[in-house]
Protein backbone atom coordinates (compact mmCIF):
# COMPACT_ATOMS: atom_id res chain seq x y z
CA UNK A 1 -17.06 -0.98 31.56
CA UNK A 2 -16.27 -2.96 28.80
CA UNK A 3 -13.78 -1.85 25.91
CA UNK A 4 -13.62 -3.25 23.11
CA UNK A 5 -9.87 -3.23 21.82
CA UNK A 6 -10.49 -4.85 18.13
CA UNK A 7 -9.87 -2.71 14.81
CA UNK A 8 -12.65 -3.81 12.56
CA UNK A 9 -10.13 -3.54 9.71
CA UNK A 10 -11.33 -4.18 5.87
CA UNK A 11 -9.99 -6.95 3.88
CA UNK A 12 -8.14 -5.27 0.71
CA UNK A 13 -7.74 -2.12 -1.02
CA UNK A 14 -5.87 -1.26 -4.13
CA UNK A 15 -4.10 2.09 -4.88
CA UNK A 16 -3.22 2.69 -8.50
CA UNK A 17 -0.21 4.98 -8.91
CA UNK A 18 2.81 5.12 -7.10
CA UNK A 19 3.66 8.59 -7.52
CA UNK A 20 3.85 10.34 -4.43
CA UNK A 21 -0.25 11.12 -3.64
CA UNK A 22 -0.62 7.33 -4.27
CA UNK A 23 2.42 6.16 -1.53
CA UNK A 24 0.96 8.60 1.00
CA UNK A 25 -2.78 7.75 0.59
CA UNK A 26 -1.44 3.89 0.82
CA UNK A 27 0.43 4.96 3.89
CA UNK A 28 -2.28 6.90 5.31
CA UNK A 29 -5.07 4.25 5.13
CA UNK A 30 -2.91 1.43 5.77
CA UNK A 31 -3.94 0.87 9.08
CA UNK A 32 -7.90 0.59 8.07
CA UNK A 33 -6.80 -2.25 5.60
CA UNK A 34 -5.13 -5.80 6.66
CA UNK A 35 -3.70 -5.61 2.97
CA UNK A 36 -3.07 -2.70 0.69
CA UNK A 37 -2.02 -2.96 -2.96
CA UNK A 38 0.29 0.07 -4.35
CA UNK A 39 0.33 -0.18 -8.08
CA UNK A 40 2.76 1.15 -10.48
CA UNK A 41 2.86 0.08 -14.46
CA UNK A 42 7.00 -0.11 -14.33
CA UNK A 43 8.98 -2.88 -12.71
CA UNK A 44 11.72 -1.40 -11.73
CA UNK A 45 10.01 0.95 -9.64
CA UNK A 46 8.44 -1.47 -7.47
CA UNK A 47 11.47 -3.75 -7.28
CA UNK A 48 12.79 -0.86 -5.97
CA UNK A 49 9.61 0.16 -3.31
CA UNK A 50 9.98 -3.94 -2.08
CA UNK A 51 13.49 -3.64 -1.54
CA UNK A 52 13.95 -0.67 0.45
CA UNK A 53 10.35 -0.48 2.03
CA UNK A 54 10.00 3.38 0.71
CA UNK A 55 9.46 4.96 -2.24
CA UNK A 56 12.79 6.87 -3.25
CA UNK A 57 11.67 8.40 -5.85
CA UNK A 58 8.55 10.64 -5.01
CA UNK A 59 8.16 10.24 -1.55
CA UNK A 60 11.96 9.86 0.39
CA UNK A 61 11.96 9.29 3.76
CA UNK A 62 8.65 7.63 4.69
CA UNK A 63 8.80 3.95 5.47
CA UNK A 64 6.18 1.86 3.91
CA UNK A 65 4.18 -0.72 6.26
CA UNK A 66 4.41 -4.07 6.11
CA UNK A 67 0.86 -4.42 4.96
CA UNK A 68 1.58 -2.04 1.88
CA UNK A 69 2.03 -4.90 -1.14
CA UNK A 70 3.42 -3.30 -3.98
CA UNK A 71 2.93 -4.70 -7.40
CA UNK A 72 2.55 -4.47 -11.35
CA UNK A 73 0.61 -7.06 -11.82
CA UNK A 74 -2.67 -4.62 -12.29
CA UNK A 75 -5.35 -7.88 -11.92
CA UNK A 76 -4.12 -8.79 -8.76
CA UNK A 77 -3.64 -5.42 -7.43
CA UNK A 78 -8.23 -4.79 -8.72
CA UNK A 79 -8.64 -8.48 -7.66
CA UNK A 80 -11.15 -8.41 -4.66
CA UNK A 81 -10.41 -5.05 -3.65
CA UNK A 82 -12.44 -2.33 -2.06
């Protein structure tokens, strides 16, 4: 028998919002995507999501992959993405 151990993974995907639906659907699917964007239209709030690797704020206590890219820079977040 022959297995097959690869995870067909997509390229990119971009979640807009960072509230907490938009951290848990990024954490959820992050392991489908070699690259997932987590949007959020203030700063300080992802400064914050980069530095600690969770979001504080809406959703304490989960860690966010290493995958999980957070930004405010809405083009390259939509850039590419699926």
């Amino acid at each position: 028998m022959i297995t097959d151990t690869r995870i067909d993974r997509k390229e990119k995907l971009a979640v807009i919002g960072s509230g907490s639906w938009g951290t848990a659907a990024a954490i959820a699917v992050s392991g489908n995507f070699r690259r997932v964007f987590l949007w959020a239209h203030r700063d300080t709030d992802i400064e914050q999501i980069k530095k600690d690797r969770e979001n504080g704020t809406f959703l304490p206590g989960f860690r966010i992959p290493p995958n999980i890219e957070p930004s405010y820079n809405l083009e390259e977040v939509i850039k590419g993405a699926g």
